[in-house]
C-alpha atoms as a PDB file:
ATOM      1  CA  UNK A   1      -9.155  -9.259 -20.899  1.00  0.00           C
ATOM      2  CA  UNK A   2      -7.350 -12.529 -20.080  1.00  0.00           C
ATOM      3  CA  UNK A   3      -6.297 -13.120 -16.302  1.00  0.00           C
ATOM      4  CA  UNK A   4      -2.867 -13.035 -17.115  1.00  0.00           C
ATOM      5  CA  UNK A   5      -2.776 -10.183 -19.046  1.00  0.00           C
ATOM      6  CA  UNK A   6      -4.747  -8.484 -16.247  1.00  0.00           C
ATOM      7  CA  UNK A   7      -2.436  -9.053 -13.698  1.00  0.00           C
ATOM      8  CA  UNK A   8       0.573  -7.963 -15.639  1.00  0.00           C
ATOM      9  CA  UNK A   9      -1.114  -5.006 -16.353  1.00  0.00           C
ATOM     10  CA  UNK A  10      -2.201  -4.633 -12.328  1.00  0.00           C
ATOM     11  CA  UNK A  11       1.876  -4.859 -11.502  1.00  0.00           C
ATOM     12  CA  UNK A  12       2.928  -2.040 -13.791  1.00  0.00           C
ATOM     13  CA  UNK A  13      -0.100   0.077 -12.208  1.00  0.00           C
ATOM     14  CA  UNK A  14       1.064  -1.210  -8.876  1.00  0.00           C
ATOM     15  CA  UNK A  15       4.282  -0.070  -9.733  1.00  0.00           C
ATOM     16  CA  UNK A  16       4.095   3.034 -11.989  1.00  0.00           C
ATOM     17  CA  UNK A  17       1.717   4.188  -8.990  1.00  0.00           C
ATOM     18  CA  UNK A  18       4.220   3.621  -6.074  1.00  0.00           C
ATOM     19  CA  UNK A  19       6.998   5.463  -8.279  1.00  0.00           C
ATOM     20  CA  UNK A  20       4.746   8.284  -8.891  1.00  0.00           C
ATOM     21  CA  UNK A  21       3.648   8.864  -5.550  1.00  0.00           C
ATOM     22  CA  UNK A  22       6.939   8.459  -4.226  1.00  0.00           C
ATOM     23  CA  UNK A  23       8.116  11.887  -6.907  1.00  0.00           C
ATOM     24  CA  UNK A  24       5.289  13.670  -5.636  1.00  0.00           C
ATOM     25  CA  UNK A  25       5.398  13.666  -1.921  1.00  0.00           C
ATOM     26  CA  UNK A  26       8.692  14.886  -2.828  1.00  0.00           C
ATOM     27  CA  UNK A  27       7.360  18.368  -4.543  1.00  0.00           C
ATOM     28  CA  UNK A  28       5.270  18.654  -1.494  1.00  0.00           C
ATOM     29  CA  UNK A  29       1.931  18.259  -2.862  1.00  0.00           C
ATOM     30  CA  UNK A  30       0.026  17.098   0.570  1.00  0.00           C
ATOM     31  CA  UNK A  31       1.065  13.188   0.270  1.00  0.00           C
ATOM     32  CA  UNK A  32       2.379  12.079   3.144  1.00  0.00           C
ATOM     33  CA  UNK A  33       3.622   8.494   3.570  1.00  0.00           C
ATOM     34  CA  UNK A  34       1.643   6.267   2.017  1.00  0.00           C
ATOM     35  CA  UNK A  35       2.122   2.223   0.978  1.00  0.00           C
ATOM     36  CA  UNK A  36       0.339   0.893  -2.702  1.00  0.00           C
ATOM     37  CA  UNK A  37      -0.760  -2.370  -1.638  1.00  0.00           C
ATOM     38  CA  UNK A  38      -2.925  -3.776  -3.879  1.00  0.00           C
ATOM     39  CA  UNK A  39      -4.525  -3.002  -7.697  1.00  0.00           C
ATOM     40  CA  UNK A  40      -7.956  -4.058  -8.150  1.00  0.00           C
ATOM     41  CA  UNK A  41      -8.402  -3.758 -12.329  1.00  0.00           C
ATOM     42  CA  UNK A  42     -12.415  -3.860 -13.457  1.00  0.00           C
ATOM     43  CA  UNK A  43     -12.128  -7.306 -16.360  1.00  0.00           C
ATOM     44  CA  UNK A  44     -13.595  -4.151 -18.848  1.00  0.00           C
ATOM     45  CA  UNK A  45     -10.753  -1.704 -17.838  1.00  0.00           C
ATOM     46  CA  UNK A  46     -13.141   1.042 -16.885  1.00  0.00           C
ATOM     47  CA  UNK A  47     -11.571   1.488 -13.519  1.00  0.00           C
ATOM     48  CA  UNK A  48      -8.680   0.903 -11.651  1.00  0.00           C
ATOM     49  CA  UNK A  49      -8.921   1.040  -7.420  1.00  0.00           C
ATOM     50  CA  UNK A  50      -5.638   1.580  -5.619  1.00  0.00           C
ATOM     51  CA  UNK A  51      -5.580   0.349  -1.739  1.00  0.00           C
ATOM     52  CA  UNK A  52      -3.406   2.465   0.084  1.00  0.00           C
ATOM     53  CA  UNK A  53      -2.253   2.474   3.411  1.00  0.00           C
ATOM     54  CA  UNK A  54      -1.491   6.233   4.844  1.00  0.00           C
ATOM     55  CA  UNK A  55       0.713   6.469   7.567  1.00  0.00           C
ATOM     56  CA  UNK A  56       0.561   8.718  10.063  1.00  0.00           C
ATOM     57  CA  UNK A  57      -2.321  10.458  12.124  1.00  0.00           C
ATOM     58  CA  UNK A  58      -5.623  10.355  11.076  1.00  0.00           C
ATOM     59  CA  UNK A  59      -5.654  13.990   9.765  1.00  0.00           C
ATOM     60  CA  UNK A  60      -2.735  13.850   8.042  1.00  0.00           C
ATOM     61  CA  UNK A  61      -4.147  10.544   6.516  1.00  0.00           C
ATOM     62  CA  UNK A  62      -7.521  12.237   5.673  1.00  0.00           C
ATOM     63  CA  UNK A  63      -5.790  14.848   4.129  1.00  0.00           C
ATOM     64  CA  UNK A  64      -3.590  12.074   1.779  1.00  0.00           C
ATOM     65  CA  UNK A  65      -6.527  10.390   0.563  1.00  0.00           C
ATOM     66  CA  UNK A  66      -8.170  13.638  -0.562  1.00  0.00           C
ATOM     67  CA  UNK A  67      -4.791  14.748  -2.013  1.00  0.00           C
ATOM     68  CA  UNK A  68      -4.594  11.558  -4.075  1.00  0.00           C
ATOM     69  CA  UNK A  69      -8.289  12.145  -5.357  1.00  0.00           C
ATOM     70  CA  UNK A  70      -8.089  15.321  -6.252  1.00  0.00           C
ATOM     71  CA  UNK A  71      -4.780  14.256  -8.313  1.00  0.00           C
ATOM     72  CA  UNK A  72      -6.342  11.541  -9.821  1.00  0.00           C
ATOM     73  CA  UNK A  73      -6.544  12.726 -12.983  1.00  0.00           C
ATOM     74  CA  UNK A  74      -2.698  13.700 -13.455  1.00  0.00           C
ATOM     75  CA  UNK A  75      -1.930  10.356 -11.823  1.00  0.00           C
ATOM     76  CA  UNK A  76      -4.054   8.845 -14.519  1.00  0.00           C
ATOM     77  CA  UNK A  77      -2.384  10.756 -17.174  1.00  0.00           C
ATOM     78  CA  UNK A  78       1.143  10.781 -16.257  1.00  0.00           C
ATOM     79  CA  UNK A  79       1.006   6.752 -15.866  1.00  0.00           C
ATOM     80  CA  UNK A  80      -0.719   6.274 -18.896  1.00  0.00           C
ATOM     81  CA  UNK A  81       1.814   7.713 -21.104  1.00  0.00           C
ATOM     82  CA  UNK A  82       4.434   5.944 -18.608  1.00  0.00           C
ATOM     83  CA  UNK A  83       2.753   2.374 -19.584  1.00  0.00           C
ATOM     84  CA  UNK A  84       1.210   3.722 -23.292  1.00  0.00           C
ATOM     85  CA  UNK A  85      -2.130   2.569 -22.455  1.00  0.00           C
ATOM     86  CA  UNK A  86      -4.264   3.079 -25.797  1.00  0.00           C
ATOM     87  CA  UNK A  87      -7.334   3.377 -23.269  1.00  0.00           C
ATOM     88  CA  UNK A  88      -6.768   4.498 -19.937  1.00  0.00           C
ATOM     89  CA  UNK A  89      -9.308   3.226 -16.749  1.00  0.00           C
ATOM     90  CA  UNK A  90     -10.629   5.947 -14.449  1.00  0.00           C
ATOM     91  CA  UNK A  91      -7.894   6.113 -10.716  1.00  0.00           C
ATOM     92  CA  UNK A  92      -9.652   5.856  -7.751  1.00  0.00           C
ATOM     93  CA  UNK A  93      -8.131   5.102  -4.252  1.00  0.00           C
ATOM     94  CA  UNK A  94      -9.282   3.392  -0.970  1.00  0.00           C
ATOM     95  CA  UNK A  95      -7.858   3.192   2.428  1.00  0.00           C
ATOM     96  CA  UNK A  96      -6.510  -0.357   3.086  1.00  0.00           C
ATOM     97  CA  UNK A  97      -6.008  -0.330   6.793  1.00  0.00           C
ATOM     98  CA  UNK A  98      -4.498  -4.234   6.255  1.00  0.00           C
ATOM     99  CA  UNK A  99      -0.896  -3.105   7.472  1.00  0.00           C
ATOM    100  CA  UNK A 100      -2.171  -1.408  10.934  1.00  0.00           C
ATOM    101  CA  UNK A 101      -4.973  -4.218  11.296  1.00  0.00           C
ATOM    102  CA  UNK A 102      -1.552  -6.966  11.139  1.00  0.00           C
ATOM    103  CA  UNK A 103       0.812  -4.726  13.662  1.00  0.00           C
ATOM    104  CA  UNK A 104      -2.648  -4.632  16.072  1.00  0.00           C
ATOM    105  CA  UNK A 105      -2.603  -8.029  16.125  1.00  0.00           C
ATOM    106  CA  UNK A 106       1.111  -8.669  16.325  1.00  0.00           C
ATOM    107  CA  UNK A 107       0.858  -6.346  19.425  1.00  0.00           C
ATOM    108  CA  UNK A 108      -1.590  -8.627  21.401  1.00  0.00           C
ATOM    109  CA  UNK A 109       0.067 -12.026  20.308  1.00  0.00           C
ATOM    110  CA  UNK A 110       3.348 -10.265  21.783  1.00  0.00           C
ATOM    111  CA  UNK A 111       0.973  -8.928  24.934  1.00  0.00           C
ATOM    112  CA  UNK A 112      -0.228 -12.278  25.732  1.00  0.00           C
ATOM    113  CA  UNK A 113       3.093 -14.725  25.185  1.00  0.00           C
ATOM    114  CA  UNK A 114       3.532 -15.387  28.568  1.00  0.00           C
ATOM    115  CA  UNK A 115       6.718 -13.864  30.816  1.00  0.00           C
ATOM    116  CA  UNK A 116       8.521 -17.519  31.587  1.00  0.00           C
ATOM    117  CA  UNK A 117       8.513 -18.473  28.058  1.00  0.00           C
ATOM    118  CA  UNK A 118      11.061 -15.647  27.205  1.00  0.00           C
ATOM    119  CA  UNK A 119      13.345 -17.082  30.372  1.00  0.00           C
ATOM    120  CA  UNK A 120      13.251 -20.777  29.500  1.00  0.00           C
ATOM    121  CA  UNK A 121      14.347 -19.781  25.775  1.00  0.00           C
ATOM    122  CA  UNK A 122      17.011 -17.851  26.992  1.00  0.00           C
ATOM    123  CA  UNK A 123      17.856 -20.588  29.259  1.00  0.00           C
ATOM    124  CA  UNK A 124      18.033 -23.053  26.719  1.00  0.00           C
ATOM    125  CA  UNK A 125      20.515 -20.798  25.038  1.00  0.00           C
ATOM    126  CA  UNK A 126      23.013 -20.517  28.064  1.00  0.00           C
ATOM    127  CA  UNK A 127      22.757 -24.384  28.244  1.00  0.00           C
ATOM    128  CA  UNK A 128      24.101 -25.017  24.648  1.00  0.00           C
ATOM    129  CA  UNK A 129      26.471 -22.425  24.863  1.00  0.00           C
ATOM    130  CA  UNK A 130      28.124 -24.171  27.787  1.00  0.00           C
END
């Protein structure tokens, strides 16, 4: 498959997948909140992994990622006839903890900015107000 076509075809996955989970957690099927970040597409189009980032606690996570497994299938189905795919790669999902792993480390460069710096900026503001 050519790159280009590839990664049109990983956006409308990306996509149809976010739309789709978004209707579900709505019936109440055991998805909680959960972010699509990234489509990895096998060059063959035997398989299609979805990184997804769960939030909430770690059981109610666990219990999202087996939720999405388990509904693989449907997923699979339901998109394929969205984006009438002739062949249609296998779903599979993996945690991406990318968006927690970024606010962890957005929390220590805040923790370590040191106390003055936030007075001297505010300082420089009441100087160019005057």
């Amino acid at each position: 498959m050519k790159e280009i076509r590839q990664k049109k075809l990983e956006s409308s996955l990306l996509r149809e997948m976010a739309l789709a989970i978004q209707k579900r957690s709505r019936t109440g099927d055991g998805i909680g909140l959960v972010s699509v970040t990234r489509v990895e597409l096998k060059t063959d189009m035997s398989e299609v992994i979805f990184h997804v980032s769960p939030f909430g606690d770690p059981e109610d996570n666990r219990m999202t990622m087996q939720t999405l497994n388990r509904l693989a299938g449907q997923l699979q189905s339901q998109i394929s006839r969205d984006l009438h795919l002739r062949s249609t790669p296998r779903f599979s999902f993996r945690v991406d903890n990318s968006i927690k792993e970024g606010d962890r480390i957005l929390e220590k460069l805040e923790s370590t900015k040191p106390p003055s710096s936030v007075s001297q900026e505010s300082g420089k503001d009441d100087e160019a107000e005057e």
